[in-house]
PDB file of N, CA and C in Angstrom:
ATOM      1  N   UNK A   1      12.520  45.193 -23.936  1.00  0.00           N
ATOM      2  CA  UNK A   1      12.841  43.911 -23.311  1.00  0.00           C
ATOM      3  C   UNK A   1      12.172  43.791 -21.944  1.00  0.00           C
ATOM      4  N   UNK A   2      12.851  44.988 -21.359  1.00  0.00           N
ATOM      5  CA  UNK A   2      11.425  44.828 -19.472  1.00  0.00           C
ATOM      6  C   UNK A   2      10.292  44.525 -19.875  1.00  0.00           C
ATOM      7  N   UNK A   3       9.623  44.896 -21.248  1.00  0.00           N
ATOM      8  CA  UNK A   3       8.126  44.871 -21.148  1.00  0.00           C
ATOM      9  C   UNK A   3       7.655  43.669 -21.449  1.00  0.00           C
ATOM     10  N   UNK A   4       8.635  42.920 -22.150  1.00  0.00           N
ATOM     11  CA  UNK A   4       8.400  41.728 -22.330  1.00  0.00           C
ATOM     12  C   UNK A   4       8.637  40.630 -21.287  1.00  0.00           C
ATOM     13  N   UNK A   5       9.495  40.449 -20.081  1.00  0.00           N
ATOM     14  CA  UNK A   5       9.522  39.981 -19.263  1.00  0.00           C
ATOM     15  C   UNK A   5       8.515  40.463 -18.290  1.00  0.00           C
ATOM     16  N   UNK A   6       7.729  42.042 -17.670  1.00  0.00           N
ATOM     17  CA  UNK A   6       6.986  42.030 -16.850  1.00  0.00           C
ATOM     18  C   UNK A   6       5.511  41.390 -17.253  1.00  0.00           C
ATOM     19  N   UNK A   7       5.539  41.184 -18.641  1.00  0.00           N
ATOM     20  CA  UNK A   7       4.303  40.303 -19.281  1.00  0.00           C
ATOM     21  C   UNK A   7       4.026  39.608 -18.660  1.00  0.00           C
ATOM     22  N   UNK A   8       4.510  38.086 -17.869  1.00  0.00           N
ATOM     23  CA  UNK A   8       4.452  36.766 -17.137  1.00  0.00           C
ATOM     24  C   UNK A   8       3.941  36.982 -15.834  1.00  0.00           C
ATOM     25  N   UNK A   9       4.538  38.742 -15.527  1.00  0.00           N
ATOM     26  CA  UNK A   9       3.544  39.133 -13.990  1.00  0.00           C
ATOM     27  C   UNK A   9       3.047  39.282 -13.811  1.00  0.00           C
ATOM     28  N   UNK A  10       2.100  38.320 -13.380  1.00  0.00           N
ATOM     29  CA  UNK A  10       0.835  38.967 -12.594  1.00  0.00           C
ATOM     30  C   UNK A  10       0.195  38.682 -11.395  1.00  0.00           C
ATOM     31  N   UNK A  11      -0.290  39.840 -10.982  1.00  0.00           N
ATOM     32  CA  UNK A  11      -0.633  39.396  -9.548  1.00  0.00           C
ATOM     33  C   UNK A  11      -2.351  39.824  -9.426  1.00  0.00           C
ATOM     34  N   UNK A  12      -3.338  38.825  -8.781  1.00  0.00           N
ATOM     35  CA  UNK A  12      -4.666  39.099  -8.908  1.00  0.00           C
ATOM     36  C   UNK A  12      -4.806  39.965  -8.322  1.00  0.00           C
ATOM     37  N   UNK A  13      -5.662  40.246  -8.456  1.00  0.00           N
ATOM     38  CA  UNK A  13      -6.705  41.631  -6.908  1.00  0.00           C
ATOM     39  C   UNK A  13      -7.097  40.003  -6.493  1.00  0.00           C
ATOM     40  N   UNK A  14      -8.049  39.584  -6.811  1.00  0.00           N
ATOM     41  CA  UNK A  14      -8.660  38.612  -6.103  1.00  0.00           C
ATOM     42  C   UNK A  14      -7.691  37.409  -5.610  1.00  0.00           C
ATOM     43  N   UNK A  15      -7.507  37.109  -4.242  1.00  0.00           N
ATOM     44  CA  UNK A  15      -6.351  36.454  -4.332  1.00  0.00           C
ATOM     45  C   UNK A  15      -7.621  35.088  -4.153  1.00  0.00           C
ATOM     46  N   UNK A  16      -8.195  34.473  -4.292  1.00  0.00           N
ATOM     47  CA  UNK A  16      -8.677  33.256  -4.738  1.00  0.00           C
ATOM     48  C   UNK A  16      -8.280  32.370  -5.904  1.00  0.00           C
ATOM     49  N   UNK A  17      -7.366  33.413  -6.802  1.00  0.00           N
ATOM     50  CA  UNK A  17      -6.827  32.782  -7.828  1.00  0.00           C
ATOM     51  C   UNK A  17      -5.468  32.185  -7.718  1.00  0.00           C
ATOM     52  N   UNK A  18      -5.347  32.674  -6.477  1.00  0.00           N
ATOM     53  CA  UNK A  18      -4.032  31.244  -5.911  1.00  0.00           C
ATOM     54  C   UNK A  18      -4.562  29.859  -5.331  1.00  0.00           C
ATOM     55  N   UNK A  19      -5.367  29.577  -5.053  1.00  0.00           N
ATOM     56  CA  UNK A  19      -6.325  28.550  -4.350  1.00  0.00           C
ATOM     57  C   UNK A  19      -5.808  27.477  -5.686  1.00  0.00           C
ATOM     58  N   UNK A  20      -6.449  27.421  -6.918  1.00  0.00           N
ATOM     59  CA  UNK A  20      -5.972  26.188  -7.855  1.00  0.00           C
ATOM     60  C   UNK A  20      -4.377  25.930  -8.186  1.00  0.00           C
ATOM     61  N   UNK A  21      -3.406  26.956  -7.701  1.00  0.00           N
ATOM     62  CA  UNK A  21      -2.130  26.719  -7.704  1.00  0.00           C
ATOM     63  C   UNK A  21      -1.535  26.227  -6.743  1.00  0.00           C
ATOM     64  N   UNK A  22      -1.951  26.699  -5.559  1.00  0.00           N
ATOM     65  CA  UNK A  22      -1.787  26.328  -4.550  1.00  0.00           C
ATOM     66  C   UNK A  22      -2.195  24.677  -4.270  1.00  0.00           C
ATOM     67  N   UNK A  23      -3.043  24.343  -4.762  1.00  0.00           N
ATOM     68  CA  UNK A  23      -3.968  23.095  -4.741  1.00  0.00           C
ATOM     69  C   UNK A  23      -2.838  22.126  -5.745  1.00  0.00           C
ATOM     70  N   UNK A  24      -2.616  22.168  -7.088  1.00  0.00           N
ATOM     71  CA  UNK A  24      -1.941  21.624  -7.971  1.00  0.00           C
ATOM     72  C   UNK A  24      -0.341  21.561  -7.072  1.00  0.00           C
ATOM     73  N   UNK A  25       0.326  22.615  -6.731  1.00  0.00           N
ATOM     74  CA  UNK A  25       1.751  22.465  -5.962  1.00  0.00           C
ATOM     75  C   UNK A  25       1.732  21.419  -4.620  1.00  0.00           C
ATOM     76  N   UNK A  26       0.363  21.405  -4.013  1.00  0.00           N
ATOM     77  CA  UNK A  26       0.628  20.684  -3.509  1.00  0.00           C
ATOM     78  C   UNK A  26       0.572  19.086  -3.652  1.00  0.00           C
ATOM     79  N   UNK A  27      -0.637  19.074  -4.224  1.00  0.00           N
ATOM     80  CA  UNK A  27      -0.299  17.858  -5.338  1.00  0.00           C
ATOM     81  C   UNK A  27       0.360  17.045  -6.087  1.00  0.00           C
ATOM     82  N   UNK A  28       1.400  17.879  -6.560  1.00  0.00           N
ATOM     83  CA  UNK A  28       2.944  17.502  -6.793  1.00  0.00           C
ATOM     84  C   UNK A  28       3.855  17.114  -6.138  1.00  0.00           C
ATOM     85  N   UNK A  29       3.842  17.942  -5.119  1.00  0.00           N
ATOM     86  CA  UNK A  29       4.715  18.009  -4.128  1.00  0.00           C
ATOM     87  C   UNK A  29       4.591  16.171  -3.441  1.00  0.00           C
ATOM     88  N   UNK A  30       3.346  15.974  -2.923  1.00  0.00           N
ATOM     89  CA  UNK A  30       2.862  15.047  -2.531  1.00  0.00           C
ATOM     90  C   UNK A  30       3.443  13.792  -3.895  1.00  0.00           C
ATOM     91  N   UNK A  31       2.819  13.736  -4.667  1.00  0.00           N
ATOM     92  CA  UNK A  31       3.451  12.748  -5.279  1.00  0.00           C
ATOM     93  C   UNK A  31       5.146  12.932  -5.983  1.00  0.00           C
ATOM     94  N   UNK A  32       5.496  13.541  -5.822  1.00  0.00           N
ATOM     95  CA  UNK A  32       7.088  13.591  -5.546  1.00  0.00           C
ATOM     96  C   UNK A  32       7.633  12.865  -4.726  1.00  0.00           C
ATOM     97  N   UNK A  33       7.009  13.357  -3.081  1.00  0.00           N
ATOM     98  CA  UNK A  33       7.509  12.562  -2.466  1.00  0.00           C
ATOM     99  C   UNK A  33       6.878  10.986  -2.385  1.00  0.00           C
ATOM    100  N   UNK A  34       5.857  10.354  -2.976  1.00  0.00           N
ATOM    101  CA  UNK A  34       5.713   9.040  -2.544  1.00  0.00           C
ATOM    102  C   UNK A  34       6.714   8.654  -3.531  1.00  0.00           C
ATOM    103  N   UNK A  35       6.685   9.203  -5.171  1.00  0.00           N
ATOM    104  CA  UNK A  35       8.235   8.296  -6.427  1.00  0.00           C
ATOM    105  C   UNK A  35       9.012   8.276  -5.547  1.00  0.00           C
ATOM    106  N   UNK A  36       9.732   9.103  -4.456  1.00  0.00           N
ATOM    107  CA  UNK A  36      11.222   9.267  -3.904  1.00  0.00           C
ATOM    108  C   UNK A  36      10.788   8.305  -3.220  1.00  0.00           C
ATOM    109  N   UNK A  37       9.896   7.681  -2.294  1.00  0.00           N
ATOM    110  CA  UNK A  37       9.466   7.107  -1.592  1.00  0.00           C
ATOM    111  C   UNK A  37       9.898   5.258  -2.045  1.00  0.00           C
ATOM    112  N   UNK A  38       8.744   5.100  -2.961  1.00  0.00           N
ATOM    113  CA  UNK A  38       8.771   4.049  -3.615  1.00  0.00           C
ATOM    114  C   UNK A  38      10.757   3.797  -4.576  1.00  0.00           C
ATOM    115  N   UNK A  39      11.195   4.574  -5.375  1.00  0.00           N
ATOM    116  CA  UNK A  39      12.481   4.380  -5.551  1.00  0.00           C
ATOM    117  C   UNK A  39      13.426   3.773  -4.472  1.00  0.00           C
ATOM    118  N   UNK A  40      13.230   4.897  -3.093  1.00  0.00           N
ATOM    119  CA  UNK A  40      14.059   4.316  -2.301  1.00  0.00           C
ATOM    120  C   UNK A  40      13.847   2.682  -1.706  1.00  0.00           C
ATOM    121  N   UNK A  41      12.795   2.667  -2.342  1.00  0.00           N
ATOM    122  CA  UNK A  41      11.954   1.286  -1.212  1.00  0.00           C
ATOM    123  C   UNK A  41      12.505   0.297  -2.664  1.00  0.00           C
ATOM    124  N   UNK A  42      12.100   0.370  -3.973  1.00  0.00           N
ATOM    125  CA  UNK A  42      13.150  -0.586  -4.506  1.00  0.00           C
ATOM    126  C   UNK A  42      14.667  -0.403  -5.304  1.00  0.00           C
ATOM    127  N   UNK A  43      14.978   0.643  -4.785  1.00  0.00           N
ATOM    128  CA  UNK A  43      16.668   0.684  -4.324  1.00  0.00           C
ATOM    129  C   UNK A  43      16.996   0.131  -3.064  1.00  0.00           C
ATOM    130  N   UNK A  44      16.976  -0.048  -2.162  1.00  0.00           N
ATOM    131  CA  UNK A  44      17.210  -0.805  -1.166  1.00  0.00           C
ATOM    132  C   UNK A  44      17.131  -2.264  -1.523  1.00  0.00           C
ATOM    133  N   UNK A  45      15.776  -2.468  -2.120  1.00  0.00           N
ATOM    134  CA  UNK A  45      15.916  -4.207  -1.956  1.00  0.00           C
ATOM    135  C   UNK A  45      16.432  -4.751  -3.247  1.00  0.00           C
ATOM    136  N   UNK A  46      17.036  -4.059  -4.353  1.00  0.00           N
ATOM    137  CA  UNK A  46      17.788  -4.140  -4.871  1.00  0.00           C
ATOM    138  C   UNK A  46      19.521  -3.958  -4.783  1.00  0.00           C
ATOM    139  N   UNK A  47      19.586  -3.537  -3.811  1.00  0.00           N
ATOM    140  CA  UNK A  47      20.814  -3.461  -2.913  1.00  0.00           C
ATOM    141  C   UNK A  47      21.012  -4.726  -2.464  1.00  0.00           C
ATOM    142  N   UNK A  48      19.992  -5.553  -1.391  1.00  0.00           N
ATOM    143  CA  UNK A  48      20.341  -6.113  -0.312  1.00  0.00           C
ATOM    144  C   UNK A  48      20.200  -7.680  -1.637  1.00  0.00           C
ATOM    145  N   UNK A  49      19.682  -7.499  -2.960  1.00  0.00           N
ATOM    146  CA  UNK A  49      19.725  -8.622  -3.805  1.00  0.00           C
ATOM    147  C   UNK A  49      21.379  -8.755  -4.086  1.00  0.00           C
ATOM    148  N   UNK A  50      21.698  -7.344  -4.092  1.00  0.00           N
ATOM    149  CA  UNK A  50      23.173  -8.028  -5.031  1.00  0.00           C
ATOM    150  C   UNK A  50      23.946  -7.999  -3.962  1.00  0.00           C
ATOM    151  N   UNK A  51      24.200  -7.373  -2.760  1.00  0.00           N
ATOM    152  CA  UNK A  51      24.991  -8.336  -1.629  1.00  0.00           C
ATOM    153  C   UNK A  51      24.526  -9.380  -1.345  1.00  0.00           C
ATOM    154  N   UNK A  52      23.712 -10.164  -1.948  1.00  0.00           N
ATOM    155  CA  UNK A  52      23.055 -11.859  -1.345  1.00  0.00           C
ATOM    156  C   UNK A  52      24.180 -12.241  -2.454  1.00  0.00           C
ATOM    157  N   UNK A  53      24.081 -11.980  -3.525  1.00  0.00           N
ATOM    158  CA  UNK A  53      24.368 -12.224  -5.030  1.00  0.00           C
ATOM    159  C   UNK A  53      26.100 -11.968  -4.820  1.00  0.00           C
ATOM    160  N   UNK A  54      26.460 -11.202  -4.276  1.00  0.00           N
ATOM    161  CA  UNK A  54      27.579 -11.167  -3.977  1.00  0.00           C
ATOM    162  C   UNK A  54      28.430 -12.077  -2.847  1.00  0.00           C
ATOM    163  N   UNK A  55      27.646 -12.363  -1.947  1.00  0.00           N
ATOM    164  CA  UNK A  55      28.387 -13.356  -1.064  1.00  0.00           C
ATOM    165  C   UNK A  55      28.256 -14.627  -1.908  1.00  0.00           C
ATOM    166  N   UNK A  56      27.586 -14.671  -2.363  1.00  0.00           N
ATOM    167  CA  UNK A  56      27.030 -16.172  -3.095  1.00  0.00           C
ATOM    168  C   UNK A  56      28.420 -16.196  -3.939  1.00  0.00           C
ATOM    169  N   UNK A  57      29.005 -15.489  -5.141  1.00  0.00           N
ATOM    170  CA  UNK A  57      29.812 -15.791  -5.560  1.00  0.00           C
ATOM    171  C   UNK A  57      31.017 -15.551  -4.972  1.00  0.00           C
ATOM    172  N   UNK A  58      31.097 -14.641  -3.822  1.00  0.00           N
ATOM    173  CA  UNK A  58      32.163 -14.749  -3.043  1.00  0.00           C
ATOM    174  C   UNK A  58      32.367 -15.929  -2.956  1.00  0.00           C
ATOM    175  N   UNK A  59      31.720 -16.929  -1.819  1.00  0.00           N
ATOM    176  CA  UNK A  59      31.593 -18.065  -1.130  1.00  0.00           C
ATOM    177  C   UNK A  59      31.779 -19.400  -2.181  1.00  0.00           C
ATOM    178  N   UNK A  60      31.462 -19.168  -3.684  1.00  0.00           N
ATOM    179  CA  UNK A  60      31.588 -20.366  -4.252  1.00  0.00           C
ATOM    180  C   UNK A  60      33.335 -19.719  -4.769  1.00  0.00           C
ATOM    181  N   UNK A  61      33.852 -18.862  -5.221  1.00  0.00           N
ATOM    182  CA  UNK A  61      34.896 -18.480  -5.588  1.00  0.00           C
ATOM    183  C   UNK A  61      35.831 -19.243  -5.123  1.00  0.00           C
ATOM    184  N   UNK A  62      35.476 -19.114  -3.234  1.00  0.00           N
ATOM    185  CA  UNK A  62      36.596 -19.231  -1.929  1.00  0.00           C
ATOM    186  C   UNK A  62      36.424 -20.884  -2.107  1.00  0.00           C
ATOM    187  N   UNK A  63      35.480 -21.514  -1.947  1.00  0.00           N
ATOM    188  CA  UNK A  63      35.190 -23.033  -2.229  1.00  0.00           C
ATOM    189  C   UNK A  63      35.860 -23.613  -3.254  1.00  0.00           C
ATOM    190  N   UNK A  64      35.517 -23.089  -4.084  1.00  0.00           N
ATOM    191  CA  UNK A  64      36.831 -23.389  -5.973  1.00  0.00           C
ATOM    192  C   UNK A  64      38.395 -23.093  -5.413  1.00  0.00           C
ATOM    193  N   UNK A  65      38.573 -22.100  -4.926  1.00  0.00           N
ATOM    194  CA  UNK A  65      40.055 -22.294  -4.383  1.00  0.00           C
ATOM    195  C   UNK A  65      40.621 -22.947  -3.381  1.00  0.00           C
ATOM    196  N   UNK A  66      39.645 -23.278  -2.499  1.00  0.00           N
ATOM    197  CA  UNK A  66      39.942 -24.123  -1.603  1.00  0.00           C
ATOM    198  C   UNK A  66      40.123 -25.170  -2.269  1.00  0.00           C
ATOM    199  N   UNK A  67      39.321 -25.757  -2.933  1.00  0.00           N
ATOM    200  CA  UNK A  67      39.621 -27.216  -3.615  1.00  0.00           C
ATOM    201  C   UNK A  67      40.659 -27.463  -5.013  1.00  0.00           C
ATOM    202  N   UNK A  68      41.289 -26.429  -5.304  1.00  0.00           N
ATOM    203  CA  UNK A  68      41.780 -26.436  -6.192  1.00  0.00           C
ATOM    204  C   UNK A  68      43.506 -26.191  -5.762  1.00  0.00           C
ATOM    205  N   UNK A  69      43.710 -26.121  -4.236  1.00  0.00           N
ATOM    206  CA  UNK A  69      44.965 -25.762  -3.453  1.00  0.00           C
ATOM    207  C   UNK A  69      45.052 -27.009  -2.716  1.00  0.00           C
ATOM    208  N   UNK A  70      43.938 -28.021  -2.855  1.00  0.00           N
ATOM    209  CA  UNK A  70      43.983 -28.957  -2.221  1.00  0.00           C
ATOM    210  C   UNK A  70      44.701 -29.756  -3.168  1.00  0.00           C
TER     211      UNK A  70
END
């Protein structure tokens, strides 16, 4: 079983062979953060739609009862 898990290890002599991993992680990394980026940017203005959306039917609700106590 060890021998089968130390299989996946490896480590170069030449460490240049971290350079394309290194390169790809960061790459990721980077576009990770612009999705989190962009999500938050339309989560927010999808937020500030349904509190518009929400006073709106607040405000006609309160209007219907006002006129309906009248």
């Amino acid at each position: 079983m060890e021998h089968f898990i130390y299989q996946f290890l490896y480590f170069p002599e030449d460490k240049s062979g971290y350079i394309p991993a290194a390169f790809e992680f960061l790459l990721m990394l980077i576009l990770c953060i612009i999705v989190f980026m962009v999500l938050r940017r339309i989560s927010k203005k999808q937020e500030i739609k349904s509190k518009e959306l929400e006073d709106r039917i607040l405000a006609e609700k309160k209007m219907t009862d006002n006129q309906q106590t009248k």
